[in-house]
Protein backbone atom coordinates (compact mmCIF):
# COMPACT_ATOMS: atom_id res chain seq x y z
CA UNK A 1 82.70 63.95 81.33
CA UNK A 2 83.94 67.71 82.31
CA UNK A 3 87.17 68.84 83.30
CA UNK A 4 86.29 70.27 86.54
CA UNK A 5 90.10 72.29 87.33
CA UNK A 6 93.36 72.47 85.33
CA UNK A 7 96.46 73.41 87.29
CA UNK A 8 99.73 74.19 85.10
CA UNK A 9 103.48 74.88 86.40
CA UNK A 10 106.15 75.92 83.96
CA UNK A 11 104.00 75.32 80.76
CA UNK A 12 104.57 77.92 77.85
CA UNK A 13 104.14 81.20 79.00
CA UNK A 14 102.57 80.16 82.20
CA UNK A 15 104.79 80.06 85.31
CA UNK A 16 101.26 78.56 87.48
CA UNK A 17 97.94 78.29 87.20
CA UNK A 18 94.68 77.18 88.81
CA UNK A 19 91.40 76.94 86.34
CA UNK A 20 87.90 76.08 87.44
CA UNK A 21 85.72 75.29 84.21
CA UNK A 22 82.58 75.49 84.14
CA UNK A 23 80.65 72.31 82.91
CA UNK A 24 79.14 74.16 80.19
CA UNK A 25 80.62 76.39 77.68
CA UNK A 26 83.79 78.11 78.80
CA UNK A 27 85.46 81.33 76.98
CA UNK A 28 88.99 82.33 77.21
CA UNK A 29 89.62 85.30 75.71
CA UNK A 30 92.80 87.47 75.06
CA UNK A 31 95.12 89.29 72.52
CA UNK A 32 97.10 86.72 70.34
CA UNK A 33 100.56 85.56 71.54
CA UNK A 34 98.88 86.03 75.52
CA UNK A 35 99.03 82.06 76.31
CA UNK A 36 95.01 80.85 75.51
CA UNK A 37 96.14 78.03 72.32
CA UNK A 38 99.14 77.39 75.15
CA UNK A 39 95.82 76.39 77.26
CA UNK A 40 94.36 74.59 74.46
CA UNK A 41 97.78 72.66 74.66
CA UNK A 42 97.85 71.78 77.87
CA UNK A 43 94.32 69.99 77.72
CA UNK A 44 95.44 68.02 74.72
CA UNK A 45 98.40 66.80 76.78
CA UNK A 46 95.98 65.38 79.55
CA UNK A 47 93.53 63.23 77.35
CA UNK A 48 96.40 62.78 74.28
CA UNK A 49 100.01 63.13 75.88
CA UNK A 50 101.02 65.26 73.64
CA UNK A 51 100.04 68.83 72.25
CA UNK A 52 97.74 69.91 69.43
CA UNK A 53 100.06 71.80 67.99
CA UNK A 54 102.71 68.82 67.88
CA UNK A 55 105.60 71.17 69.42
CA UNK A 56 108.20 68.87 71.36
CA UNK A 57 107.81 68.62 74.82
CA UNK A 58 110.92 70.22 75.28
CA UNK A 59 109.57 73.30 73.67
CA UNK A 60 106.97 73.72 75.45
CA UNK A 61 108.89 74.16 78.78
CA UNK A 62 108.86 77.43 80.37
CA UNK A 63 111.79 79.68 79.80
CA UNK A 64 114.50 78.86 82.29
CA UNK A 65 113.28 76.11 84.02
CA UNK A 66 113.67 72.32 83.48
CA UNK A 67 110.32 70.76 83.04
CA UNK A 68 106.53 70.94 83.58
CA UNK A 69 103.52 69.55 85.20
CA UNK A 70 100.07 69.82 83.54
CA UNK A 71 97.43 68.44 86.01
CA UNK A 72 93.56 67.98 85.76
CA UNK A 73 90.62 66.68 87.71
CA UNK A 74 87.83 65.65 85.15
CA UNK A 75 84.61 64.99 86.85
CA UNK A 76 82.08 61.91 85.25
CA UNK A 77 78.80 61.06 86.08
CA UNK A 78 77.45 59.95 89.74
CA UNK A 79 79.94 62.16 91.37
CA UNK A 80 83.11 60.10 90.09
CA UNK A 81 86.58 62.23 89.90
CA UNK A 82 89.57 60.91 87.95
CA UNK A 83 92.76 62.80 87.96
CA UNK A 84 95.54 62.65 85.58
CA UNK A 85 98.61 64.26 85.70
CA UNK A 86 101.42 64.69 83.24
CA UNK A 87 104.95 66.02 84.39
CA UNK A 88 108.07 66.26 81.89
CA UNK A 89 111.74 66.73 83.01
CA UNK A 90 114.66 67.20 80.75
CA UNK A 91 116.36 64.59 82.76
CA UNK A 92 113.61 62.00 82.99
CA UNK A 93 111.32 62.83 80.19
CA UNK A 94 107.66 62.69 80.08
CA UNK A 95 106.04 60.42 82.70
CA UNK A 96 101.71 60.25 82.73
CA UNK A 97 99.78 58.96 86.13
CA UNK A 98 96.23 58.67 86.57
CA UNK A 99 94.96 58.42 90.41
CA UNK A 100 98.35 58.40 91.42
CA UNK A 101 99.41 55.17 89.06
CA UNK A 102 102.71 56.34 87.32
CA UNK A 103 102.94 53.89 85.09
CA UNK A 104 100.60 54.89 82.56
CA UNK A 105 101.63 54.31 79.00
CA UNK A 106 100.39 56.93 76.29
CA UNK A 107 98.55 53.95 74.40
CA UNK A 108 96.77 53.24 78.15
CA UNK A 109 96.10 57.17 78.38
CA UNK A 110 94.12 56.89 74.94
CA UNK A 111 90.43 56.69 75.79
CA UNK A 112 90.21 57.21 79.47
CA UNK A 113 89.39 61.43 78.97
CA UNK A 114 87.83 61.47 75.65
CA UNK A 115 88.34 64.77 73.62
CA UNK A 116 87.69 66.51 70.59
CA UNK A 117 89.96 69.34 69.18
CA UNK A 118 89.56 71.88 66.89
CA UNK A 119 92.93 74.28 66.45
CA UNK A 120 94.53 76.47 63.27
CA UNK A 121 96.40 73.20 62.18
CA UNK A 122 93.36 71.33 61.35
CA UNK A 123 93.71 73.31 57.82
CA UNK A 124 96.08 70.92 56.92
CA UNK A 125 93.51 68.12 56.84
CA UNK A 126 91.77 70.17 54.13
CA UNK A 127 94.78 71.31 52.68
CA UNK A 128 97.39 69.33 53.56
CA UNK A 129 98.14 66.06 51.94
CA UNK A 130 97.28 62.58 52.44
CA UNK A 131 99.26 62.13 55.26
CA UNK A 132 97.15 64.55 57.14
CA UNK A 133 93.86 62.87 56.65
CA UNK A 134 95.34 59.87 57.15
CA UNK A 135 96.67 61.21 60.97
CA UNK A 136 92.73 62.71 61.50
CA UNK A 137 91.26 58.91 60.83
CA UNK A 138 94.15 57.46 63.12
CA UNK A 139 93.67 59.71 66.06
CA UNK A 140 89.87 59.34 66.30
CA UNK A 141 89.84 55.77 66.00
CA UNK A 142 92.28 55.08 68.31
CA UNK A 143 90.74 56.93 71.31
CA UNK A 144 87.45 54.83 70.15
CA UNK A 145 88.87 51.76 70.20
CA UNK A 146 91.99 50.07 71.53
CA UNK A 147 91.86 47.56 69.15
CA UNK A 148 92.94 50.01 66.17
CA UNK A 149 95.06 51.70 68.39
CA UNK A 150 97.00 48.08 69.04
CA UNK A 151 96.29 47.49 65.34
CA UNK A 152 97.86 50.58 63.95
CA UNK A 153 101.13 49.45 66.18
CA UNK A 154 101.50 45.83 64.86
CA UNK A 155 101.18 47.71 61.11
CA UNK A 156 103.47 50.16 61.70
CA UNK A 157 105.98 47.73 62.92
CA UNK A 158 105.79 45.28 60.41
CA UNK A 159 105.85 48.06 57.38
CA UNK A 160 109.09 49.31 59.13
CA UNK A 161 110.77 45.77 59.12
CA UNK A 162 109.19 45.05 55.54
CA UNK A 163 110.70 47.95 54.01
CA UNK A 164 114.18 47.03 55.93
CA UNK A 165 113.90 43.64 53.91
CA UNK A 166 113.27 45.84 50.75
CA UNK A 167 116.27 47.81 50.77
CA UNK A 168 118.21 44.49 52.13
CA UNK A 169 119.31 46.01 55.21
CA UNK A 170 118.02 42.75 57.15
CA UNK A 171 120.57 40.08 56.37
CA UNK A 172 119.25 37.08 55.10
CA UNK A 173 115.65 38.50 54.58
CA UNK A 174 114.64 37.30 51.72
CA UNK A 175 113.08 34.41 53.06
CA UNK A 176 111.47 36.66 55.82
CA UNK A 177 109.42 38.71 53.03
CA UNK A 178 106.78 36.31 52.98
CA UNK A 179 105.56 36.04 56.63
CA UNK A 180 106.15 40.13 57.27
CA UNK A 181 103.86 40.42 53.77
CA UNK A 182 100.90 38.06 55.43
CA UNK A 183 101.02 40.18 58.28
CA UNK A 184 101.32 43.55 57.12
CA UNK A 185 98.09 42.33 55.27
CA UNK A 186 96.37 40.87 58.33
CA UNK A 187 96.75 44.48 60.76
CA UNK A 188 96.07 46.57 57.36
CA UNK A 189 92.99 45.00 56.55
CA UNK A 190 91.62 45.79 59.74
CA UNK A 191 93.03 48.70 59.91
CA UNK A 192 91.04 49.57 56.50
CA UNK A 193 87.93 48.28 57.52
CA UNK A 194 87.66 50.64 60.76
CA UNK A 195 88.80 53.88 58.56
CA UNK A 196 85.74 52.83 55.80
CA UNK A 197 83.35 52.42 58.55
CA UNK A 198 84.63 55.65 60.07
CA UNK A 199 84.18 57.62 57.09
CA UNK A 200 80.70 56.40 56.22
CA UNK A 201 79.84 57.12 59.57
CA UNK A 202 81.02 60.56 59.78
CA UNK A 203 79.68 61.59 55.89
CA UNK A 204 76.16 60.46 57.34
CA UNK A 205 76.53 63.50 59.78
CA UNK A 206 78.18 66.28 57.98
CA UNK A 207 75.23 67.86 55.93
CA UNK A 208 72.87 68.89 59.08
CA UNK A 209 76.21 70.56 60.65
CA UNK A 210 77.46 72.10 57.41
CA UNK A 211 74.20 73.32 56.24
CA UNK A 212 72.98 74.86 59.44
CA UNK A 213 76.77 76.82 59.46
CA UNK A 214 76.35 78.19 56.00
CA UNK A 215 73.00 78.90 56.20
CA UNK A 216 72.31 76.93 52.61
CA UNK A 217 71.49 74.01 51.52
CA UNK A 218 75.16 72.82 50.30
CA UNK A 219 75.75 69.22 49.79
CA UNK A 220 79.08 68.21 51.32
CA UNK A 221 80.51 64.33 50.56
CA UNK A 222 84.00 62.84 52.31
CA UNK A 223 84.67 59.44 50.68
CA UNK A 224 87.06 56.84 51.95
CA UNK A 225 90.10 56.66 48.94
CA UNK A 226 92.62 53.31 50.06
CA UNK A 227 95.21 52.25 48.17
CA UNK A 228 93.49 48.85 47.57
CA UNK A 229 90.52 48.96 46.07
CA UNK A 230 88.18 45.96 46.67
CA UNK A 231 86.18 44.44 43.68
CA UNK A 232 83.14 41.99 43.57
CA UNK A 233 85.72 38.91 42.79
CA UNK A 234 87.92 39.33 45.96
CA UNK A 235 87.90 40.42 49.57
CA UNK A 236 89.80 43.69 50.81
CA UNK A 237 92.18 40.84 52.28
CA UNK A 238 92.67 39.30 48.69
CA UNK A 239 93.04 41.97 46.95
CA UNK A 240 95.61 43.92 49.18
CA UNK A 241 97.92 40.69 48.81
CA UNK A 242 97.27 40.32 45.13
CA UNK A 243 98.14 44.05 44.75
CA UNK A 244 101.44 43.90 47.07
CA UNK A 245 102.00 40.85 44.80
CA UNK A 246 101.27 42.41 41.51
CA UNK A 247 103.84 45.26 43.17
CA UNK A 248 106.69 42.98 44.15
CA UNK A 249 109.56 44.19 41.66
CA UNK A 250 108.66 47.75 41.67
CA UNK A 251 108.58 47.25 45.78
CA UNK A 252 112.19 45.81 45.39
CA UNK A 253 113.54 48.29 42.92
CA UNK A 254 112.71 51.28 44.90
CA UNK A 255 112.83 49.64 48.55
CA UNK A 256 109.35 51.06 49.82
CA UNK A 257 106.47 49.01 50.18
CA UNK A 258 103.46 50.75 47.63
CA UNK A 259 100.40 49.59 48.78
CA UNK A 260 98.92 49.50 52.10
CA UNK A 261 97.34 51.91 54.80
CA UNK A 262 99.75 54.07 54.72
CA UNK A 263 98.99 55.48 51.57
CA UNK A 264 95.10 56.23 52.03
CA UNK A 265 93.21 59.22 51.69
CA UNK A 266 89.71 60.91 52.04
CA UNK A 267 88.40 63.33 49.11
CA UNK A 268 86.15 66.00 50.72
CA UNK A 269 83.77 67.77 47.83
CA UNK A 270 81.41 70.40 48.46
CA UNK A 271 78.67 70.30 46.16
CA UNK A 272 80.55 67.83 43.76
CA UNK A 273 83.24 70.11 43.79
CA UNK A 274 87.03 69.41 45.35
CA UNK A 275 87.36 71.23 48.33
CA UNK A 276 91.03 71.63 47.94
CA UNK A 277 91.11 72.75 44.62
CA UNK A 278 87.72 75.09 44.69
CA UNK A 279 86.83 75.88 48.34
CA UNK A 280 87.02 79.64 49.71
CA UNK A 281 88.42 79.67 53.25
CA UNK A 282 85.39 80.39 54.82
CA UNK A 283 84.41 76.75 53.15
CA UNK A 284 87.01 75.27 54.80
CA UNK A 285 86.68 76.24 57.99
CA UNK A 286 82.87 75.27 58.14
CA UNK A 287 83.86 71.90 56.55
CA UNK A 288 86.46 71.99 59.71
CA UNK A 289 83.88 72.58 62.00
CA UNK A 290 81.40 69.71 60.62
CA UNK A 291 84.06 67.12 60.64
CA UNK A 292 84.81 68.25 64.49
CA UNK A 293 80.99 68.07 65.06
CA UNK A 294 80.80 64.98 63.55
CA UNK A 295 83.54 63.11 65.40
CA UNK A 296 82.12 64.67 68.61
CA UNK A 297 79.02 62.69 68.06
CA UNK A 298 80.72 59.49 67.10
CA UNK A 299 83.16 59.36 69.92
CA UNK A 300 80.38 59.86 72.29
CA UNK A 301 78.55 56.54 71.05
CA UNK A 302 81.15 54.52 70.61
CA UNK A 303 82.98 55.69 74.08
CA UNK A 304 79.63 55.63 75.93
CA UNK A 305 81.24 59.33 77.22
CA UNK A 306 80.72 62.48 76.49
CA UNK A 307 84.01 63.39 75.18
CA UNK A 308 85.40 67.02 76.05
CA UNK A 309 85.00 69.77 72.91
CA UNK A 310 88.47 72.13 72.50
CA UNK A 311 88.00 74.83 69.61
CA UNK A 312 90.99 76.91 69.39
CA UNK A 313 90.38 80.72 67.63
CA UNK A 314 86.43 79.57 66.97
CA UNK A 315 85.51 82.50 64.79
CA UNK A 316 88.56 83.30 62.62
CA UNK A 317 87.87 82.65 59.00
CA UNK A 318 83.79 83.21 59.75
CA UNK A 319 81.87 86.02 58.81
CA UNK A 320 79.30 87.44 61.10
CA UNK A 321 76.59 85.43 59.56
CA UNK A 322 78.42 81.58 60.01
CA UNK A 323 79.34 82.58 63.49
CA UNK A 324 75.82 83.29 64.57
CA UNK A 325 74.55 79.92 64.02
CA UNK A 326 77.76 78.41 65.42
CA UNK A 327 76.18 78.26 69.22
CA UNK A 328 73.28 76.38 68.25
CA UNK A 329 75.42 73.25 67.33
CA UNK A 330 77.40 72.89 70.38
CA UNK A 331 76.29 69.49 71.15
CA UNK A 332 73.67 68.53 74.62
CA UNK A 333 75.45 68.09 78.03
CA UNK A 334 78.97 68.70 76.45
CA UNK A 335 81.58 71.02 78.11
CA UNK A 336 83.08 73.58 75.50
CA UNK A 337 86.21 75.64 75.79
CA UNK A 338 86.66 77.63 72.75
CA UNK A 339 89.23 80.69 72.30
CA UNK A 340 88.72 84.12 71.00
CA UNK A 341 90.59 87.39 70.34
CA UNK A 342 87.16 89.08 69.97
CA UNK A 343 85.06 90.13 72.92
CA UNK A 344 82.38 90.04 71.30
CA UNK A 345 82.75 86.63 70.48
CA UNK A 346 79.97 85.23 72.15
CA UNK A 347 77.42 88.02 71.30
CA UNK A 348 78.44 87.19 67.80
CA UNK A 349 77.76 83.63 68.17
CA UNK A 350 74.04 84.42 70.00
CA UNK A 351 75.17 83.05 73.72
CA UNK A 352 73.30 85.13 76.41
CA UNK A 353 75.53 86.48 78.95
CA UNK A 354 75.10 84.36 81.85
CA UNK A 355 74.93 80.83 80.05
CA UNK A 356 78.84 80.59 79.96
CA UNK A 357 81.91 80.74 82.20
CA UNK A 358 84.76 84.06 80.49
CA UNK A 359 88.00 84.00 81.41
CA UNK A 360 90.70 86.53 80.20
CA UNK A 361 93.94 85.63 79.80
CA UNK A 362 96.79 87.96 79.66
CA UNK A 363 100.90 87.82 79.93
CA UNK A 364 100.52 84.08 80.95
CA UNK A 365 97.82 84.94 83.70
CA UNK A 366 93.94 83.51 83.85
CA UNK A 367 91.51 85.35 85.77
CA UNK A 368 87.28 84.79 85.75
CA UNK A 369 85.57 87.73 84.51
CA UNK A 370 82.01 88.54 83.98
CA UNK A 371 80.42 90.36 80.72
């Protein structure tokens, strides 16, 4: 899968515009604050409904005006075109359509465009807490599969209404707890076997990718951390009720449920060593880059698709020697749109001029240039 032409109208900084990628790797370079991460927005909002950045729609509507439209064609094999279109109004909100049927849901958009994303906020999944790596797990799995996706809903739901009975704002709950506890275990379980599965999955890949990026031989290790951890004498079913059991009183005195999902993590270690606690930044961004990698080549055999690759500022946080092995990993067949405020960029990175589409954009504008 490619996306073939992006058209935007009132998005960001961008009053229109008309793209043709190229289906290999595409370059859009510019000075910061010129509109290319708006681009990298506007993508997301096609295969994800919302941004990367997570800015409201409403903030992402062009000065003066009172909505947007983000459209784009993406092309898939044996000449099939899809489009998908996603148009916000302050008086009607956000409404998606896909080959002209307006009545797609964001949980039916999920899937259909595949995509991988690399931007500045994926720091906070090394940084950042839990809740972060939690979000990274969540968002993979539920373009992969609709079953998490309906999975994570039903959990979500039921933790809401569980911690209502908690804090006794559900009158006459207390006979409830019961039936909302068998099913917050039911989704969660699932819901924790997909995110171990994912994890193993992904930590299989990440050594090749991090190694080649470093140019060492580092050992890098993500392990799955949930909040109920299974032993030899009971399933992950049996032991997440026996430890929302063992919980009860402690649940009740502070009115949040303690155990669950919501309250996993992954630890990331390069060579045995906490990435949080000991990595440079330059670590960090390779270990970025590896997970993206990674979940590239996942999605692609799970989604029988080859999913689209964003990377928003590539090279920042990469000396000379990291960037130049960066091209070589792009994966087979896969369309790449990666941003730069360096020129250079893709002399850096070992690209010979010719083998990629460069686009400059400036004050909002796009335009096709050669090097």
């Amino acid at each position: 899968m490619w996306l073939r032409e992006l058209f935007l109208e009132n998005f960001c900084n961008f009053a229109s515009a008309s793209i043709a990628f190229g289906r290999g790797i595409n370059v859009l370079f510019g000075e910061n604050a010129q509109g290319k991460s708006n681009l990298v927005d506007a993508i997301s909002y096609l295969a994800l409904m919302r941004g990367v950045r997570g800015l409201s729609d409403v903030s992402v509507v062009r000065f003066g005006t009172r909505g947007f439209v983000v459209r784009g064609v993406f092309a898939f094999g044996a000449g099939v075109e899809r489009e998908c279109r996603i148009e916000y109004t302050l008086e009607a909100g956000k409404r998606c359509a896909i080959d002209g049927d307006t009545s797609v849901r964001r949980a039916e958009l999920l899937g259909h465009f595949p995509i991988v994303v690399m931007s500045g906020d994926d720091y906070r999944i090394t940084w950042g807490g839990p809740c972060e790596r939690r979000r990274f797990m969540d968002l993979f799995l539920c373009q992969a599969s609709m079953r998490y996706l309906d999975d994570l809903r039903r959990y979500t739901a039921t933790l809401r209404q569980r911690n209502a009975l908690l804090r006794g704002q559900v009158e006459h709950g207390s006979g409830q707890m019961s039936a909302w506890t068998e099913q917050l275990v039911e989704y969660g379980t699932r819901l924790m076997a997909a995110r171990s599965n994912f994890v193993a999955a992904i930590g299989k890949l990440l050594n090749s990718y991090f190694s080649t990026i470093v140019g060492t031989d580092r050992a890098i290790t993500v392990t799955y951390v949930p909040s109920v951890r299974q032993d030899q004498t009971k399933t992950i079913r049996e032991a997440f009720l026996h430890r929302l059991n063992g919980m009860a009183a402690r649940e009740k005195e502070l009115g949040v449920t303690l155990v669950g999902p919501h309250r996993d993590d992954i630890a990331i270690k390069v060579d045995g060593r906490d990435l949080r606690q000991f990595g440079s930044r330059g670590d960090h961004k390779a270990v970025l880059i590896s997970l993206r990698l990674a979940e590239h080549a996942l999605l692609r055999e799970l989604r029988g698709e080859i999913p689209l690759f964003l990377m928003d500022d590539l090279l920042v946080d990469l000396d000379h020697k990291r960037s130049a092995n960066l091209a070589r990993l792009f994966p087979e067949a896969t369309q790449v749109i990666f941003t730069t405020t360096g020129p250079e960029a893709w002399r850096i990175m070992g690209l010979e001029a010719g083998s990629f589409q460069y686009f400059v954009v400036h004050e909002g504008q796009v335009a096709e240039a050669r090097v």
